[in-house]
N, C-alpha and C. Protein backbone atom coordinates (compact mmCIF):
# COMPACT_ATOMS: atom_id res chain seq x y z
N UNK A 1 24.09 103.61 -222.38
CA UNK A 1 22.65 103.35 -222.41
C UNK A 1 22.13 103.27 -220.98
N UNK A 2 21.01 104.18 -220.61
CA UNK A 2 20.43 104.23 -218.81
C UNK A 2 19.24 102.74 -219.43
N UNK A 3 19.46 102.14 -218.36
CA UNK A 3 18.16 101.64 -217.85
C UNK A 3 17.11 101.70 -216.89
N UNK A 4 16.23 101.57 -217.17
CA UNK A 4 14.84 101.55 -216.52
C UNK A 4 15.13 101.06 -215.00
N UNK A 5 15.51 99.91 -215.10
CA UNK A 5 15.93 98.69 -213.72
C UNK A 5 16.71 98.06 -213.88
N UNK A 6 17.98 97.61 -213.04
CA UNK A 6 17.81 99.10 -211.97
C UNK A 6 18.07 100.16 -211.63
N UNK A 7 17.65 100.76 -210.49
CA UNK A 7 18.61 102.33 -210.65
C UNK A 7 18.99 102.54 -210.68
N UNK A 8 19.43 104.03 -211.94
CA UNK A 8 20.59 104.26 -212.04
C UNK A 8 20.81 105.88 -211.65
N UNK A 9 21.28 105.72 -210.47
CA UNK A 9 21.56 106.73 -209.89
C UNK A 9 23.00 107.46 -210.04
N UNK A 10 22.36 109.25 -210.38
CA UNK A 10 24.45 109.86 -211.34
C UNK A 10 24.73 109.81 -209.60
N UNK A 11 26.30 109.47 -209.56
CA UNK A 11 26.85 109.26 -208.49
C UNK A 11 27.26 110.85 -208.27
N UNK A 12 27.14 111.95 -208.43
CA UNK A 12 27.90 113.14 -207.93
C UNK A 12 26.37 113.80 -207.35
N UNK A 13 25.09 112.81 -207.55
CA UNK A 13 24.29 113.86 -206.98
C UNK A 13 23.68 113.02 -205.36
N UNK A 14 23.78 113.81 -205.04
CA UNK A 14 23.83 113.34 -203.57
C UNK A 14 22.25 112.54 -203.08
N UNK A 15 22.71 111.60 -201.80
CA UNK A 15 21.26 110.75 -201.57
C UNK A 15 20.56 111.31 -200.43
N UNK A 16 19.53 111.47 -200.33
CA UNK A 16 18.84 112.30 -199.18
C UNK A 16 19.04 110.73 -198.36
N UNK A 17 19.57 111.08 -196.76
CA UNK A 17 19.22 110.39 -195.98
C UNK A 17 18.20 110.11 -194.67
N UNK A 18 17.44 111.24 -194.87
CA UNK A 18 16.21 111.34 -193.69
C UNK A 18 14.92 111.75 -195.00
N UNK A 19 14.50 110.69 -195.49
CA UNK A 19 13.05 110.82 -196.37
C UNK A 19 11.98 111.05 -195.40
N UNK A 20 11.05 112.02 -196.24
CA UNK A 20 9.71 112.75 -195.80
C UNK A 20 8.48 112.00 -196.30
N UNK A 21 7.52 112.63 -195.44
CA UNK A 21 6.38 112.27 -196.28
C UNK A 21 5.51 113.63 -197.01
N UNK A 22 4.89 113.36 -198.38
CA UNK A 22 5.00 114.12 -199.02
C UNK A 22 3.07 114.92 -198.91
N UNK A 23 2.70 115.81 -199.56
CA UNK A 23 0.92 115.39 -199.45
C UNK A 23 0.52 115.70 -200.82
N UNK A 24 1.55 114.60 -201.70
CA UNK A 24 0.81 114.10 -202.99
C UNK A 24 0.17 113.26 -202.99
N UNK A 25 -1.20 112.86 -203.56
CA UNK A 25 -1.99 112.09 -203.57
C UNK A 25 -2.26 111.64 -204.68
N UNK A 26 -1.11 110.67 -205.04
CA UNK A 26 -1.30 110.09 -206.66
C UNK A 26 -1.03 108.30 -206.67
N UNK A 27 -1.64 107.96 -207.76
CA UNK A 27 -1.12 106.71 -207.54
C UNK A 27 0.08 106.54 -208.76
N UNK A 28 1.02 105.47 -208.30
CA UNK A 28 1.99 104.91 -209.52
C UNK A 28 1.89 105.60 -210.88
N UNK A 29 0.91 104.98 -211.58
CA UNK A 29 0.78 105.14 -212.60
C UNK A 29 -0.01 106.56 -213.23
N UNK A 30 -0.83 107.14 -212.36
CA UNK A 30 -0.88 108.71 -212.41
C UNK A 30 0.82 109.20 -212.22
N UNK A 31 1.06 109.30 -211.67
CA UNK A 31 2.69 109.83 -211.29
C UNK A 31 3.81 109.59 -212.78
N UNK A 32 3.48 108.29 -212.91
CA UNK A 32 4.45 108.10 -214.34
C UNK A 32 3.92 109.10 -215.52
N UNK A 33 2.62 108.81 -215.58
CA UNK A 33 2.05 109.23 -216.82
C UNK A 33 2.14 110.85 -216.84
N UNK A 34 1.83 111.16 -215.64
CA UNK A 34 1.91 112.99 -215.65
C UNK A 34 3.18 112.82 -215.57
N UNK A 35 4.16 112.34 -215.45
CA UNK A 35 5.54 112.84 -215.80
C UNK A 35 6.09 113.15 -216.93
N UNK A 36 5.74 112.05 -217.80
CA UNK A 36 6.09 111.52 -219.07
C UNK A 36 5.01 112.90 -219.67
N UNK A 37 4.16 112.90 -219.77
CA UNK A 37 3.21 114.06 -219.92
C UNK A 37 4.04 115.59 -220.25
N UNK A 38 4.26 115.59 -219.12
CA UNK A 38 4.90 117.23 -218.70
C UNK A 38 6.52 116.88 -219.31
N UNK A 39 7.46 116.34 -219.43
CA UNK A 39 8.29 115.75 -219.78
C UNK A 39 8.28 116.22 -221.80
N UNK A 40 7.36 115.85 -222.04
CA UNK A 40 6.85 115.39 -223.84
C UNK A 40 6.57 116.92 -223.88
N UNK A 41 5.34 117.83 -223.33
CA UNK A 41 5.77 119.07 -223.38
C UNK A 41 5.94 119.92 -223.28
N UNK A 42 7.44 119.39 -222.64
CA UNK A 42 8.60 120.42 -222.36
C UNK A 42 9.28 120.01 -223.84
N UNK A 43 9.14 119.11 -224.40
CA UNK A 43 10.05 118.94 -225.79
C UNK A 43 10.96 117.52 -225.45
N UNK A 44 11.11 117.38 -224.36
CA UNK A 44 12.03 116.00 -224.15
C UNK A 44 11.58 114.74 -225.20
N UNK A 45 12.87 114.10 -225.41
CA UNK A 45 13.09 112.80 -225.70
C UNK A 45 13.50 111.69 -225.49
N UNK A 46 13.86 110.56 -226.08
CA UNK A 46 14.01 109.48 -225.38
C UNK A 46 14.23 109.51 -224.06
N UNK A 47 13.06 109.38 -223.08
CA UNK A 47 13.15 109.61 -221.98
C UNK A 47 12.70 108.42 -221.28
N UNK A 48 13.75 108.51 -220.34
CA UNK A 48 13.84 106.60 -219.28
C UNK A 48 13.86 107.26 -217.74
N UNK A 49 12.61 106.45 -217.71
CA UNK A 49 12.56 106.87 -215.97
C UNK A 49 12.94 105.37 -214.98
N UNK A 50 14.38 105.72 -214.73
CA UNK A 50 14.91 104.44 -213.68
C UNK A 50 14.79 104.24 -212.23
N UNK A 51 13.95 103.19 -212.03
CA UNK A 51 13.99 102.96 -210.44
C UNK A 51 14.07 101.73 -210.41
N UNK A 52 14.26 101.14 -209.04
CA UNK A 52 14.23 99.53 -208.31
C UNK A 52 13.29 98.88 -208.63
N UNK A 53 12.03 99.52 -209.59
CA UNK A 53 10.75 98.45 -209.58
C UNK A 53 10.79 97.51 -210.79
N UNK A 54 10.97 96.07 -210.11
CA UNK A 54 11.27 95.31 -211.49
C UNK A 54 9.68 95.29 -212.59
N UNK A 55 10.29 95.38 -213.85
CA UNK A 55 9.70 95.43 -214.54
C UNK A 55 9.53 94.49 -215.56
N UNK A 56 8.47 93.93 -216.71
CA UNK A 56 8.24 92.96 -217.38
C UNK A 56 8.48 92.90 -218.26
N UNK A 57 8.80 92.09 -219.14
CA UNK A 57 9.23 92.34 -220.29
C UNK A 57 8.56 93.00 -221.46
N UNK A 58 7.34 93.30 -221.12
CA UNK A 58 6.75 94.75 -222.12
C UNK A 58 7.33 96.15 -221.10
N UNK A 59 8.10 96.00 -220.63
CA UNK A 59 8.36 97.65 -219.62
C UNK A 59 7.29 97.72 -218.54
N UNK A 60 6.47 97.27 -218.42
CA UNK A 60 5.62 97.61 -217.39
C UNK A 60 5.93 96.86 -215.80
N UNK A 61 5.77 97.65 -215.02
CA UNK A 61 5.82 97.02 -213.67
C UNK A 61 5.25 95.76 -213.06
N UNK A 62 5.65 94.71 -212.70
CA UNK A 62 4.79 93.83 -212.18
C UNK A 62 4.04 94.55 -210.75
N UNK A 63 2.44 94.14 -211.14
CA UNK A 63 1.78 94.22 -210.20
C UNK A 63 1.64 94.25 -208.49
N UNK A 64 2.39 92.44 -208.60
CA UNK A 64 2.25 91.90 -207.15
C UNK A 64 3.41 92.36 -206.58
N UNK A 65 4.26 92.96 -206.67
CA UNK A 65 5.78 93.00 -206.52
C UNK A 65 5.11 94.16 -205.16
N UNK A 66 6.29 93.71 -204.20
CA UNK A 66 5.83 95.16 -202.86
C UNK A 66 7.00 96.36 -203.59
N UNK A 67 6.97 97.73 -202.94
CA UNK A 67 7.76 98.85 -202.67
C UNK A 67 9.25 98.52 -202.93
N UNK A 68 9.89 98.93 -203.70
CA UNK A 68 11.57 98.19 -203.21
C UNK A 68 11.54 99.68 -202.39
N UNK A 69 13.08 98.93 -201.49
CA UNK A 69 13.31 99.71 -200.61
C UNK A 69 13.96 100.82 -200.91
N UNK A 70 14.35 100.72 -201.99
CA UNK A 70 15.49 102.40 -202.29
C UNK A 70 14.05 102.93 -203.00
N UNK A 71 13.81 104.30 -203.03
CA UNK A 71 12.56 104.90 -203.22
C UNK A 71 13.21 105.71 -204.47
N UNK A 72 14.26 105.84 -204.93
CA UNK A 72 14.99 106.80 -205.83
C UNK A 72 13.81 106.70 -206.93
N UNK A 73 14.36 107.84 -208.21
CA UNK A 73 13.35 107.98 -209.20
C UNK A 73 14.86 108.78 -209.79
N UNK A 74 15.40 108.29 -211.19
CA UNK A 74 16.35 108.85 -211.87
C UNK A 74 15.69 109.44 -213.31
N UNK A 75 15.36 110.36 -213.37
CA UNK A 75 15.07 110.49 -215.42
C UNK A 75 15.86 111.06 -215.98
N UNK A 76 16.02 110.59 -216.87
CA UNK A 76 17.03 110.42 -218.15
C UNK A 76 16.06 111.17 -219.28
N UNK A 77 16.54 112.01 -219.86
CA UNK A 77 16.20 112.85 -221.31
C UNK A 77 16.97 113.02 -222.01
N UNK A 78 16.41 113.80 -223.19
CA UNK A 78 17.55 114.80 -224.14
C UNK A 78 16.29 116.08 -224.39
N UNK A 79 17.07 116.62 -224.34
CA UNK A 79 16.43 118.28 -224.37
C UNK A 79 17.09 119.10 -225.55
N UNK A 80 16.41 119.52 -226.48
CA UNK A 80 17.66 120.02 -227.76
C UNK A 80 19.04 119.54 -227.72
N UNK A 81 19.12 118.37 -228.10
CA UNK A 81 20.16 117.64 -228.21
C UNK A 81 21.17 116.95 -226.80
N UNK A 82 20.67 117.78 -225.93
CA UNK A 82 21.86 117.25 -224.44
C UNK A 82 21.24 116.21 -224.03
N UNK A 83 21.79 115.90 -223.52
CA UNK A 83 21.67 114.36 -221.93
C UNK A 83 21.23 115.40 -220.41
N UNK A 84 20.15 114.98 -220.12
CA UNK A 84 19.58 115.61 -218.60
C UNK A 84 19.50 114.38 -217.71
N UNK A 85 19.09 114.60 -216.81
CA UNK A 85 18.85 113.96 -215.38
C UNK A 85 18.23 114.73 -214.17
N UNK A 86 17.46 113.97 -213.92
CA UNK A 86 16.74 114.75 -213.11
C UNK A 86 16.02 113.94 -211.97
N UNK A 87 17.18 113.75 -210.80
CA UNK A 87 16.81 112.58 -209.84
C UNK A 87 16.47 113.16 -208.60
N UNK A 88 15.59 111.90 -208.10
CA UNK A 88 15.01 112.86 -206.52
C UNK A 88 14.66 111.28 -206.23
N UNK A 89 14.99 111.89 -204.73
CA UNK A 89 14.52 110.20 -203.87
C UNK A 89 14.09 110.96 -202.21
N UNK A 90 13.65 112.80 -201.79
CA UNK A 90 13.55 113.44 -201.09
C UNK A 90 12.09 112.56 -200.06
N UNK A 91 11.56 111.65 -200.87
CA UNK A 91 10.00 111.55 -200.28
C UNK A 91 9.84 109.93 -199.92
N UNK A 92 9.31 109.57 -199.30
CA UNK A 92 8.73 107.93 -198.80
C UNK A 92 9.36 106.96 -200.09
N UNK A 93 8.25 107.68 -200.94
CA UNK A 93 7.52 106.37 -202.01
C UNK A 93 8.35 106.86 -203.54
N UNK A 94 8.35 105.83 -204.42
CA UNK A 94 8.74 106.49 -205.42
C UNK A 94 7.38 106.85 -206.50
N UNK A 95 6.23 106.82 -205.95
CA UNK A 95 5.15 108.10 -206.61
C UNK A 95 5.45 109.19 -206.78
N UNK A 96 5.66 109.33 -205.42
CA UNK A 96 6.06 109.90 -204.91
C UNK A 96 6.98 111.53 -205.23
N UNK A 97 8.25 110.59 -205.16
CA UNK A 97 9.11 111.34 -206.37
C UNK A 97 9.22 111.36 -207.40
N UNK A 98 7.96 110.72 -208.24
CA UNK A 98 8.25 110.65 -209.95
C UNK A 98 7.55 112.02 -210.14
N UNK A 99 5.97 111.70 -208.66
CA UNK A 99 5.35 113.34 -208.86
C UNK A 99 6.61 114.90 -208.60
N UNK A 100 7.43 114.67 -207.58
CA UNK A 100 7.87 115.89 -207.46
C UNK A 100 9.41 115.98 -208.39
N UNK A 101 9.32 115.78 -209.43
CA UNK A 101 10.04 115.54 -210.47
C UNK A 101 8.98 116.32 -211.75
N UNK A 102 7.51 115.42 -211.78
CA UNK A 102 6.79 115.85 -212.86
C UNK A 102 6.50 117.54 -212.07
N UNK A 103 6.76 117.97 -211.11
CA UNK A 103 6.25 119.14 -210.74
C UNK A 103 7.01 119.99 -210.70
N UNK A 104 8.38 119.37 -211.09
CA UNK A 104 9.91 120.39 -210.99
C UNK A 104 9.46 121.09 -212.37
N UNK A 105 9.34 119.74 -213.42
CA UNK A 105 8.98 120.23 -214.66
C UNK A 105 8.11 121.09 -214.98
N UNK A 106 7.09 120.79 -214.36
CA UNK A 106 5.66 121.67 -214.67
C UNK A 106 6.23 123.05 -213.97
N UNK A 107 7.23 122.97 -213.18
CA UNK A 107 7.36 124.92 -212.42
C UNK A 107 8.60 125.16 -213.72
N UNK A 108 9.53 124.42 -214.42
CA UNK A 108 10.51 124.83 -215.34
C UNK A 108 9.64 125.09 -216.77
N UNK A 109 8.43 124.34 -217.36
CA UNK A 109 7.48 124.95 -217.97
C UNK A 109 7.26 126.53 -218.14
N UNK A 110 6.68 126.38 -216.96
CA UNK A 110 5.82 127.67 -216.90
C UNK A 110 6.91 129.13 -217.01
N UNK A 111 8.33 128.96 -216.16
CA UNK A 111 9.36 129.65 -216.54
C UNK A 111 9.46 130.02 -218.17
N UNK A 112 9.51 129.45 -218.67
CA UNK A 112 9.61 129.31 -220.21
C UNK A 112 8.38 129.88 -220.11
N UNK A 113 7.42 129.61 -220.16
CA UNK A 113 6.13 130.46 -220.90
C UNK A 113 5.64 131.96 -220.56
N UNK A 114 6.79 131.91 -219.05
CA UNK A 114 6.47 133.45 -218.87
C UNK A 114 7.47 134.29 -218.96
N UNK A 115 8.66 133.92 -220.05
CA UNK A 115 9.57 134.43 -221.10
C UNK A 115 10.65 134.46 -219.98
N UNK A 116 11.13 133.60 -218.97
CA UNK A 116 12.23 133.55 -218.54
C UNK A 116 12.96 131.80 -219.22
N UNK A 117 13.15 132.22 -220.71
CA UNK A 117 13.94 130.97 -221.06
C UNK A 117 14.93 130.56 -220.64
N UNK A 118 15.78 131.73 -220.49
CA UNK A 118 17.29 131.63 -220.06
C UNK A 118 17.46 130.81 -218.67
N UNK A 119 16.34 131.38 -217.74
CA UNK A 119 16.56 130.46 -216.81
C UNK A 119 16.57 129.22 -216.83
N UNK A 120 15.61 128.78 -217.66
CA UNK A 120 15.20 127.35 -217.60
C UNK A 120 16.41 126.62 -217.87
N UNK A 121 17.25 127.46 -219.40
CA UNK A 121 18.30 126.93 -219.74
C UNK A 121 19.55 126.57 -218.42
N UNK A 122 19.48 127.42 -218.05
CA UNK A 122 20.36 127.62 -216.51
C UNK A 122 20.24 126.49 -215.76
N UNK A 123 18.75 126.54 -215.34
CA UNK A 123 18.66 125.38 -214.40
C UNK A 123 18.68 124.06 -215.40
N UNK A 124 18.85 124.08 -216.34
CA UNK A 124 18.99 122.57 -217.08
C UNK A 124 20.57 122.10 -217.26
N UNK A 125 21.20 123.41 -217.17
CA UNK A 125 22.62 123.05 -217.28
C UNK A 125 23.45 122.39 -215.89
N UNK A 126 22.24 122.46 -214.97
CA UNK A 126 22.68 121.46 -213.81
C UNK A 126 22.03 120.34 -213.89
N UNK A 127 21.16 119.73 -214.18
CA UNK A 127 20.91 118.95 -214.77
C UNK A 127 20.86 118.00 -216.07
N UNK A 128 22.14 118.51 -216.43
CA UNK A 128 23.09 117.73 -217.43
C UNK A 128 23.57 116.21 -216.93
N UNK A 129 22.93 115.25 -217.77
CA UNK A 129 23.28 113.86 -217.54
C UNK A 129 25.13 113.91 -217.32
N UNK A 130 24.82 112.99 -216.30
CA UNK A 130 26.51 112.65 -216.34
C UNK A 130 26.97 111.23 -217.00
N UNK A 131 28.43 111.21 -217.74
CA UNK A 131 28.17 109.88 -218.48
C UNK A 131 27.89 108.68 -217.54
N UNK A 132 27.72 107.71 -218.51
CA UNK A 132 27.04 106.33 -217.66
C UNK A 132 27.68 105.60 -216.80
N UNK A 133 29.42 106.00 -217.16
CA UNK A 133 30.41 105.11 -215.82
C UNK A 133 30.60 105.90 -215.08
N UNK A 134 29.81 107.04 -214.56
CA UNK A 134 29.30 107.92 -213.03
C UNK A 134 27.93 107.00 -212.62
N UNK A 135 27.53 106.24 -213.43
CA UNK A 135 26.36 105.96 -213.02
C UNK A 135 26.23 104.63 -211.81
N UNK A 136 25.70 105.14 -210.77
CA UNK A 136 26.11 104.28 -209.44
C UNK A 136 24.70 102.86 -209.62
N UNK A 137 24.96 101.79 -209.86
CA UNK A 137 23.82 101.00 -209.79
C UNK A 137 24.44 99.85 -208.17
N UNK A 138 22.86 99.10 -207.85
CA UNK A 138 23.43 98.81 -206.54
C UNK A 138 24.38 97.48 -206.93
N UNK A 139 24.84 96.98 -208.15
CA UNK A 139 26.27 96.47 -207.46
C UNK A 139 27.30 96.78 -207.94
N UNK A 140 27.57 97.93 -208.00
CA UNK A 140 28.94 98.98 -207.87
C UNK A 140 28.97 99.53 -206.38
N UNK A 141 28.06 99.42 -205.72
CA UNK A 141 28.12 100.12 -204.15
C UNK A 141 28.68 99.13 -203.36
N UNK A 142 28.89 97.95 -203.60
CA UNK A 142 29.30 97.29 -202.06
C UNK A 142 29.99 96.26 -202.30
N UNK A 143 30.90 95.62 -201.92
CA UNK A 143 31.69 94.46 -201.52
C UNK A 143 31.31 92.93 -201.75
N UNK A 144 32.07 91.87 -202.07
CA UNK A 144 30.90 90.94 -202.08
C UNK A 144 30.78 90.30 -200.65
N UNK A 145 31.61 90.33 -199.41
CA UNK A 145 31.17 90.30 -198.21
C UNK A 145 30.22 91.22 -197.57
N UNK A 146 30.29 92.38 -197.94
CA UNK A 146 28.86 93.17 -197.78
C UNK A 146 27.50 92.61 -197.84
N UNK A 147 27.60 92.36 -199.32
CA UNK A 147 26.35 91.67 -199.77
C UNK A 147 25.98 90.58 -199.18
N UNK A 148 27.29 89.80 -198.90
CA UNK A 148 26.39 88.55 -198.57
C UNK A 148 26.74 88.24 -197.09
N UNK A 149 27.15 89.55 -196.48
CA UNK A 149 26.86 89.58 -194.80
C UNK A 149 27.73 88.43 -193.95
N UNK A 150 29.10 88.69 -194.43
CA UNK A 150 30.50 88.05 -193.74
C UNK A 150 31.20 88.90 -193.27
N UNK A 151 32.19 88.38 -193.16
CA UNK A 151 33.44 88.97 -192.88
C UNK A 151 34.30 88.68 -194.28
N UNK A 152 35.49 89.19 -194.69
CA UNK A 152 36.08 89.66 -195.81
C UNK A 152 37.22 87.77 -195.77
N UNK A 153 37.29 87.41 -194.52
CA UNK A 153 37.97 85.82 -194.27
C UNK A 153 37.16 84.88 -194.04
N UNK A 154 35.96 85.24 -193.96
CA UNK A 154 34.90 84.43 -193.54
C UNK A 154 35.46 82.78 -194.52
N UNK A 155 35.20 81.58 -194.05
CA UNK A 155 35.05 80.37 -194.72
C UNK A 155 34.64 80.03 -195.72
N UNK A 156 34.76 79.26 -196.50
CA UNK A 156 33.76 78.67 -197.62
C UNK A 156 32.91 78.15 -197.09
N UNK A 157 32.34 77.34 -196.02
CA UNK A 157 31.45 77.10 -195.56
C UNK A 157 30.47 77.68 -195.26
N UNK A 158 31.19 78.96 -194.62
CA UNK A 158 30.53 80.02 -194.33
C UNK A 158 29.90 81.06 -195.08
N UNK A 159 30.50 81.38 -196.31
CA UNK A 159 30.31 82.23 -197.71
C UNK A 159 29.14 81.14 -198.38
N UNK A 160 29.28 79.87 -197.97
CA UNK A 160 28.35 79.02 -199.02
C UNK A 160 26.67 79.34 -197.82
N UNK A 161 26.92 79.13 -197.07
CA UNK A 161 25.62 78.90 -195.64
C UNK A 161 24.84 80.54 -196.40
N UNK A 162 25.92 81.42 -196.37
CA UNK A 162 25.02 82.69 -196.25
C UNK A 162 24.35 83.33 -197.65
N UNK A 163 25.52 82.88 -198.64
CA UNK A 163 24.81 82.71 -199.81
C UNK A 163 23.28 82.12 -200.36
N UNK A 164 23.29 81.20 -199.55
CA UNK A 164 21.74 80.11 -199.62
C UNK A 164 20.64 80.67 -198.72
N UNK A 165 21.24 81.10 -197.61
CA UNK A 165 20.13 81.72 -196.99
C UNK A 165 19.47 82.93 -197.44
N UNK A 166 20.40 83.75 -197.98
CA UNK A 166 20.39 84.89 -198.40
C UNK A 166 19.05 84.78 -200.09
N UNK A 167 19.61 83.81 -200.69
CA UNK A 167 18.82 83.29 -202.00
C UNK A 167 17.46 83.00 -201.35
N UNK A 168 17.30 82.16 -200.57
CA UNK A 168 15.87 82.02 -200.72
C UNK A 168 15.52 82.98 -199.97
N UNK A 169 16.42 84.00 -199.15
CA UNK A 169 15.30 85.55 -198.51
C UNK A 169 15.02 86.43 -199.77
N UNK A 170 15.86 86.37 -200.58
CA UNK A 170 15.54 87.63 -201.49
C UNK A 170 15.49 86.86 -202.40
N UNK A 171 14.66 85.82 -203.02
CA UNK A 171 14.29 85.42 -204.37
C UNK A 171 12.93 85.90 -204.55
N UNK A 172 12.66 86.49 -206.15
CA UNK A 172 11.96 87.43 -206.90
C UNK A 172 10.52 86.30 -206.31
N UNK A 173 10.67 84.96 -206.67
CA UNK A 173 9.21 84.45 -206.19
C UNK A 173 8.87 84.47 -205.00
N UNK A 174 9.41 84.87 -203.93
CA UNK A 174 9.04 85.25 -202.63
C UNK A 174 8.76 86.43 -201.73
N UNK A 175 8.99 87.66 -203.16
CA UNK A 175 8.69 88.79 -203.47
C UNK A 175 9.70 89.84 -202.70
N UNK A 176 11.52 89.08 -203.19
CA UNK A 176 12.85 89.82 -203.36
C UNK A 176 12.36 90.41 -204.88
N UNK A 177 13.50 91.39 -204.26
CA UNK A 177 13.72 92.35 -205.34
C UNK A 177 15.06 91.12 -206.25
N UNK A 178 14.43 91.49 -207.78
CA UNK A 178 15.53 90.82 -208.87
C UNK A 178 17.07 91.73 -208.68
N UNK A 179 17.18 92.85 -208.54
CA UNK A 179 18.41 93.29 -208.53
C UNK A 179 19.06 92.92 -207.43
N UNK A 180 18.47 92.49 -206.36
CA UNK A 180 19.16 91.91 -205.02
C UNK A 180 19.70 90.68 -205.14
N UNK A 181 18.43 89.71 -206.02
CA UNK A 181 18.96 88.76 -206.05
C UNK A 181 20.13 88.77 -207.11
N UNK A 182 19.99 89.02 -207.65
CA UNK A 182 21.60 89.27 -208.75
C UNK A 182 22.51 89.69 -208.11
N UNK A 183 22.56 90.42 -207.26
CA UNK A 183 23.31 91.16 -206.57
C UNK A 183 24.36 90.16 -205.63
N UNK A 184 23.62 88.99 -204.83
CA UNK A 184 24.05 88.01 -204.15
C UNK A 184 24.69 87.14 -204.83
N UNK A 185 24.12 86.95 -206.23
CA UNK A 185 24.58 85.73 -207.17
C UNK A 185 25.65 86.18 -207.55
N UNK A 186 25.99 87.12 -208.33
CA UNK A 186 27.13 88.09 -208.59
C UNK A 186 28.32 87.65 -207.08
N UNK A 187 27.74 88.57 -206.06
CA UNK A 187 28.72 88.29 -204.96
C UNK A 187 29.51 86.91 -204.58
N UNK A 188 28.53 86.12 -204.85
CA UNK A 188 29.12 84.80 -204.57
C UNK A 188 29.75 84.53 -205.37
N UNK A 189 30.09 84.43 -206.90
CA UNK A 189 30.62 84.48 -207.71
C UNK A 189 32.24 85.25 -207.33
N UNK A 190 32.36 86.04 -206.79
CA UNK A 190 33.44 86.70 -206.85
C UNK A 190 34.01 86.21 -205.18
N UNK A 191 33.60 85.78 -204.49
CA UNK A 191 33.70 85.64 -203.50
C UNK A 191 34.17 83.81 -203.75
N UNK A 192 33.73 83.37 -204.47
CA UNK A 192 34.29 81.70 -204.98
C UNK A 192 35.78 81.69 -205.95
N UNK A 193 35.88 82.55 -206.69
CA UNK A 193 36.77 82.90 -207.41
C UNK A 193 38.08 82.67 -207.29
């Protein structure tokens, strides 16, 4: 099962490390909606678009929340029966890339309508979901001294100091990201063990 938040990024597709800026001019929720849009028809289904932005318990984004810092945009479909994916994190913002995702679609559309199906099929067969234990979320990426910014012998004193500091930098009411803070809580956990 993909989720929404947080990202779930397929680990064999690679992370752009020098992001651009793009000259789409959309906001958030234009960007989702024309995705989901162009997405519906193309024929897709149960379709989950996963990024870092925590979300509420109706699915919707909280408002006040700033940018998280990973900009990724993962979507998840089924297309006549397969598992797709179709991730991009090439641009700043993740409008960003939800737009140049909804625009991959809208150019794999129009393929299809101007009777090159086969291609489309082609290019969808690289974009075949990979199963979910490829799926890289951020705490499968790092260490729990990573996370919580020691050394691997560091002290209990020391594992406890950075743990706490670390909590109240990235707690969700001070406008941390929730997967970070889990991320630390988790670490310390394994790091007490």
């Amino acid at each position: 099962m993909i989720d929404a938040y947080p990202l779930q990024w397929p680990s064999a597709w690679p992370r752009t490390q020098h992001p651009r800026t793009s000259q789409f001019q959309v906001s958030q929720n234009e960007a989702q909606n024309g995705l989901i849009r162009e997405l519906q028809l193309l024929g897709a289904k149960d379709i989950v678009i996963s990024t870092n932005v925590a979300l509420r318990r109706d699915g919707a984004p909280y408002a006040s929340r700033r940018d998280p810092d990973d900009r990724g945009v993962a979507v998840y479909f089924k297309l006549n029966g397969e598992d797709q994916c179709i991730p991009c994190d090439k641009w700043y913002t993740i409008r960003e890339n939800m737009r140049a995702i909804h625009k991959t679609v809208e150019a794999l559309r129009g393929l299809e309508r101007w009777g090159a199906k086969e291609m489309v099929n082609a290019a969808f067969r690289g974009f075949k979901a990979l199963p979910a234990t490829s799926i890289v979320t951020p705490y499968q990426s790092r260490t729990w001294w990573d996370v919580l910014e020691v050394s691997q012998s560091a002290s209990p004193e020391t594992i406890k100091a950075a743990y706490r500091s670390l909590l109240l930098k990235n707690h969700p009411d001070q406008g941390g990201e929730l997967y970070r803070f889990n991320e630390i809580q988790k670490a310390y956990k394994e790091a007490t063990v």
